[in-house]
C-alpha atoms as a PDB file:
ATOM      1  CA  UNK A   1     -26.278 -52.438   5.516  1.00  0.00           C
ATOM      2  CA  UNK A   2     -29.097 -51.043   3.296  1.00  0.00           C
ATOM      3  CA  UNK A   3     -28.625 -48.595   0.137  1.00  0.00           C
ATOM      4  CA  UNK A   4     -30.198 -46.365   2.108  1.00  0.00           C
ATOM      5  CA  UNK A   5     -27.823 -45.687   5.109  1.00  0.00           C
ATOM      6  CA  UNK A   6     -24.731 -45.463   2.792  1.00  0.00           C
ATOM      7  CA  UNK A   7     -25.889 -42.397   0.795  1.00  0.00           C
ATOM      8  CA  UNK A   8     -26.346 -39.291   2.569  1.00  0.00           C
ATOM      9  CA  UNK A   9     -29.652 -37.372   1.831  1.00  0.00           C
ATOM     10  CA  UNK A  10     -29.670 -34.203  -0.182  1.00  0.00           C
ATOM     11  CA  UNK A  11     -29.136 -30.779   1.565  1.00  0.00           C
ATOM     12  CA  UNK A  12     -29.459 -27.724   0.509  1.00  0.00           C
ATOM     13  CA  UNK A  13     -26.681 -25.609  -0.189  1.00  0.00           C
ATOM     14  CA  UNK A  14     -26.543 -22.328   1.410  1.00  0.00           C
ATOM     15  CA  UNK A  15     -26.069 -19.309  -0.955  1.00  0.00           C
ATOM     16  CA  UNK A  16     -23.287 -17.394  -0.099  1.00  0.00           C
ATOM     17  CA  UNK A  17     -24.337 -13.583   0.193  1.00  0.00           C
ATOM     18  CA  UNK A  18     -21.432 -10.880  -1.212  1.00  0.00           C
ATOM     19  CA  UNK A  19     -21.222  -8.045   1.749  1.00  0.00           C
ATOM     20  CA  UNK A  20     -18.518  -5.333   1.317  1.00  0.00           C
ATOM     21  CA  UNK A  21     -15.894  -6.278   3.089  1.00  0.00           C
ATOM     22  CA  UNK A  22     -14.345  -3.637   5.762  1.00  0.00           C
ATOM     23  CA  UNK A  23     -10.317  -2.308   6.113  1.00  0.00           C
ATOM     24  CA  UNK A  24     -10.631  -4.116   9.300  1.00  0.00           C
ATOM     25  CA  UNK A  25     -11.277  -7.789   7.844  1.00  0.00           C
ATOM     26  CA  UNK A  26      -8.993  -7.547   4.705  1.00  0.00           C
ATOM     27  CA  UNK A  27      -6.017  -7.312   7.229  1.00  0.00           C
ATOM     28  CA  UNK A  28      -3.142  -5.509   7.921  1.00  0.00           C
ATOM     29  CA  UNK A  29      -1.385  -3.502   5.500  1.00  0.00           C
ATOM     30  CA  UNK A  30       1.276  -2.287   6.028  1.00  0.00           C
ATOM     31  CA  UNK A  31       2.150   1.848   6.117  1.00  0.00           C
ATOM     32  CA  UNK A  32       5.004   4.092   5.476  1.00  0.00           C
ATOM     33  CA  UNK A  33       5.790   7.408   5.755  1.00  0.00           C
ATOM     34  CA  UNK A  34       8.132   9.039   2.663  1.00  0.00           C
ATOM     35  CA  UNK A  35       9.679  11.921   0.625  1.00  0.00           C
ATOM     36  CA  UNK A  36       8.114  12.049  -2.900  1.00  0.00           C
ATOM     37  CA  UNK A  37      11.205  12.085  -4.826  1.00  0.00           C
ATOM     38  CA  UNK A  38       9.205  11.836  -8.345  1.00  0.00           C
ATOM     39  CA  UNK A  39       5.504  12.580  -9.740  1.00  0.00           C
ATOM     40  CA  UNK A  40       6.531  12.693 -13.845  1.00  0.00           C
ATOM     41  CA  UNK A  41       4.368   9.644 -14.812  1.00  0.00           C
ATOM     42  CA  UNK A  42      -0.001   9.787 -14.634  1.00  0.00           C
ATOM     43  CA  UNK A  43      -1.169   9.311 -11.259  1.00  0.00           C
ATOM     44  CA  UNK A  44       2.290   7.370  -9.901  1.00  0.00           C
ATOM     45  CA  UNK A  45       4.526   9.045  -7.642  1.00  0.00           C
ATOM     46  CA  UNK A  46       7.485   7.737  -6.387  1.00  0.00           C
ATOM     47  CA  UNK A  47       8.269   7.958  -3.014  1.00  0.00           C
ATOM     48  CA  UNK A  48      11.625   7.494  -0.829  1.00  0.00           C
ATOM     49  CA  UNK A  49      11.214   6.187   2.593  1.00  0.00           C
ATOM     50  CA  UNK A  50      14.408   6.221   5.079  1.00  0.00           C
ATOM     51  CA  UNK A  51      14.641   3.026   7.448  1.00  0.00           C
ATOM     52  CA  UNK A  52      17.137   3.771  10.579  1.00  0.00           C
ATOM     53  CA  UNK A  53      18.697   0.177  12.326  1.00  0.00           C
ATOM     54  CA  UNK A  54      21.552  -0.554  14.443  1.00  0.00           C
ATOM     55  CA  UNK A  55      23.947  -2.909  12.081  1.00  0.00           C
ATOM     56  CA  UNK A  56      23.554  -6.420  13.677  1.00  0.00           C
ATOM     57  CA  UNK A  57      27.366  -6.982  14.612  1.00  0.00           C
ATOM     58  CA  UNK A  58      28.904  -3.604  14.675  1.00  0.00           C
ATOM     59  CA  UNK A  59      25.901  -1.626  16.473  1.00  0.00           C
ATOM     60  CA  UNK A  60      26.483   1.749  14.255  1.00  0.00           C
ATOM     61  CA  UNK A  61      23.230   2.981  13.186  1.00  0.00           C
ATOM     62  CA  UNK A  62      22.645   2.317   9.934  1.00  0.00           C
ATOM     63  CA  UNK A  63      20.328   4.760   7.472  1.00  0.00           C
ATOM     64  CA  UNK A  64      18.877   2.547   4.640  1.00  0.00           C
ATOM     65  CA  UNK A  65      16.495   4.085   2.154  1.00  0.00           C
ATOM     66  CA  UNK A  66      13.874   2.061  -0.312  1.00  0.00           C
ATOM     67  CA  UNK A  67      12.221   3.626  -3.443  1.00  0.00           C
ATOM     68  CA  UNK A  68       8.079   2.719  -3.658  1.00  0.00           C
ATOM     69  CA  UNK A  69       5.848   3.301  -6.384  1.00  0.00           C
ATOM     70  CA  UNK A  70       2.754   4.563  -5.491  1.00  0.00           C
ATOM     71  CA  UNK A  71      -0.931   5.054  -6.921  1.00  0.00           C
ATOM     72  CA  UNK A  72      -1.930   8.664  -6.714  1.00  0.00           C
ATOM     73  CA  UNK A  73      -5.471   8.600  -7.934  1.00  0.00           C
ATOM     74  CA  UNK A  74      -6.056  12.604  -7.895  1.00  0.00           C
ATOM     75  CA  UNK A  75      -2.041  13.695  -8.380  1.00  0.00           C
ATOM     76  CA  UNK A  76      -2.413  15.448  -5.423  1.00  0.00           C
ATOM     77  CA  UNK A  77       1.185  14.823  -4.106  1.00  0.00           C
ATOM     78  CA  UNK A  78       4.114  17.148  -6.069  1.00  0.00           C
ATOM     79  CA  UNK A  79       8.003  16.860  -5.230  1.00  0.00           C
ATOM     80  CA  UNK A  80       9.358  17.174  -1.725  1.00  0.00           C
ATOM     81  CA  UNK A  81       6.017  16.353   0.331  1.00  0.00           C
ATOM     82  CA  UNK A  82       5.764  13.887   2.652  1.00  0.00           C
ATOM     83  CA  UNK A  83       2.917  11.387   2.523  1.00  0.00           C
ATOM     84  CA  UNK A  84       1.852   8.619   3.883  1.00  0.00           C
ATOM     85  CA  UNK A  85       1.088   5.337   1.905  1.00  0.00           C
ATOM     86  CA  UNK A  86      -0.701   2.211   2.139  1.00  0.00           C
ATOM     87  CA  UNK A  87      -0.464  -1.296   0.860  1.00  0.00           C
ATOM     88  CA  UNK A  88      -2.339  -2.461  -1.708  1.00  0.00           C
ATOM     89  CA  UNK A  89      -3.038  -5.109  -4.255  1.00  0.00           C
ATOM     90  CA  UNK A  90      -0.963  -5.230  -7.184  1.00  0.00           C
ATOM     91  CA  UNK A  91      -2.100  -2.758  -9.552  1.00  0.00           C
ATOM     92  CA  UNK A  92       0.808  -2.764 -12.457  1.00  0.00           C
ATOM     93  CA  UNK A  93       4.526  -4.020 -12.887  1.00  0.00           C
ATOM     94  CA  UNK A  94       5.907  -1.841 -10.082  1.00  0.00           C
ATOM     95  CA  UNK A  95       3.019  -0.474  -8.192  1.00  0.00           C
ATOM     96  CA  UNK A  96       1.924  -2.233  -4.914  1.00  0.00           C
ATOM     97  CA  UNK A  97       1.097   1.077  -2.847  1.00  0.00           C
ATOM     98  CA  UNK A  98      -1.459   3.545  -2.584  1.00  0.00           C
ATOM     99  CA  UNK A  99      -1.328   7.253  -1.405  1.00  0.00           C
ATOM    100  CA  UNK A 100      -3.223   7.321   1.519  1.00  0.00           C
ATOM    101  CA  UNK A 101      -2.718  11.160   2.617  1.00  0.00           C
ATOM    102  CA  UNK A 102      -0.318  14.084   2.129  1.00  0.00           C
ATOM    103  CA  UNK A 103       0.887  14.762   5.264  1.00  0.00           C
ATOM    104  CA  UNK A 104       2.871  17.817   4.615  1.00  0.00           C
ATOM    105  CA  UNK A 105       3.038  19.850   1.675  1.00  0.00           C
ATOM    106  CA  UNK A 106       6.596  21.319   0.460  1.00  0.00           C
ATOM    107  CA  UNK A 107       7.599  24.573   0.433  1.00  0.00           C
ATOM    108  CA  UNK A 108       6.710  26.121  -3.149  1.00  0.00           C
ATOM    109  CA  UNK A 109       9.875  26.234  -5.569  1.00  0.00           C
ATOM    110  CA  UNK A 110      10.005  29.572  -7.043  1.00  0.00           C
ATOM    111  CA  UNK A 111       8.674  30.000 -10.826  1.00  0.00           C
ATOM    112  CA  UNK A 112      11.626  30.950 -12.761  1.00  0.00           C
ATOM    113  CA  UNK A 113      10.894  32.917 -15.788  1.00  0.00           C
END
C-alpha cells in the first residue's frame, strides 16, 4: 500500500445556507384552549385550562385543571376570555407558551365608580 491510497483527497466542504425555517418543519407544538384567570404582570397572562378523563380504575370522570403562563406580546387578552395558546421555546422561569389568538372576548365587567 502506497501513501497515497491511505489518505483521502481533499473535498470541499459545502456551505450550509440559513433559510427560515417554516411552522411546518419545527414540529408539532402542542395547543390548548383556556380561561385567562390573570393578566397583572407585562405581557404574561395566565391562563387555566380544564382537562376532562375517566379515572383509570373507578371510571368517574374526572375534571383536572393546569395553570400556564403565557407570552402575550400586545396584552391583548384581559380576564375571563378564552384563548388559545401555543407552545413555544422557553422564554423565562415559568413561561413556555405563547398566545396564539383570543378566541372569545368576556363580557365587560361594569366600571364601578
Amino acid at each position: 500500500m502506497s501513501e497515497a491510497t491511505l489518505t483521502a483527497p481533499p473535498t470541499a466542504t459545502p456551505t450550509p445556507t440559513t433559510t427560515p425555517v417554516t411552522p411546518a418543519e419545527r414540529g408539532h407544538r402542542k395547543e390548548r384552549l383556556g380561561k385567562v384567570i390573570a393578566a397583572k404582570m407585562t405581557k404574561t397572562i395566565v391562563v387555566q385550562v380544564q382537562r376532562r378523563f375517566p379515572h383509570p380504575q373507578y371510571k368517574k370522570v374526572i375534571t383536572a385543571y393546569s395553570k400556564f403562563y403565557a407570552h402575550d406580546e400586545k396584552s391583548e387578552a384581559k380576564v375571563g376570555d378564552l384563548v388559545l395558546i401555543r407552545e413555544t421555546r422557553p422564554l423565562s422561569k415559568l413561561k413556555r407558551w405563547r398566545l396564539t389568538q383570543v378566541v372569545e372576548k368576556s363580557a365587560e365587567a361594569p366600571v364601578v365608580v
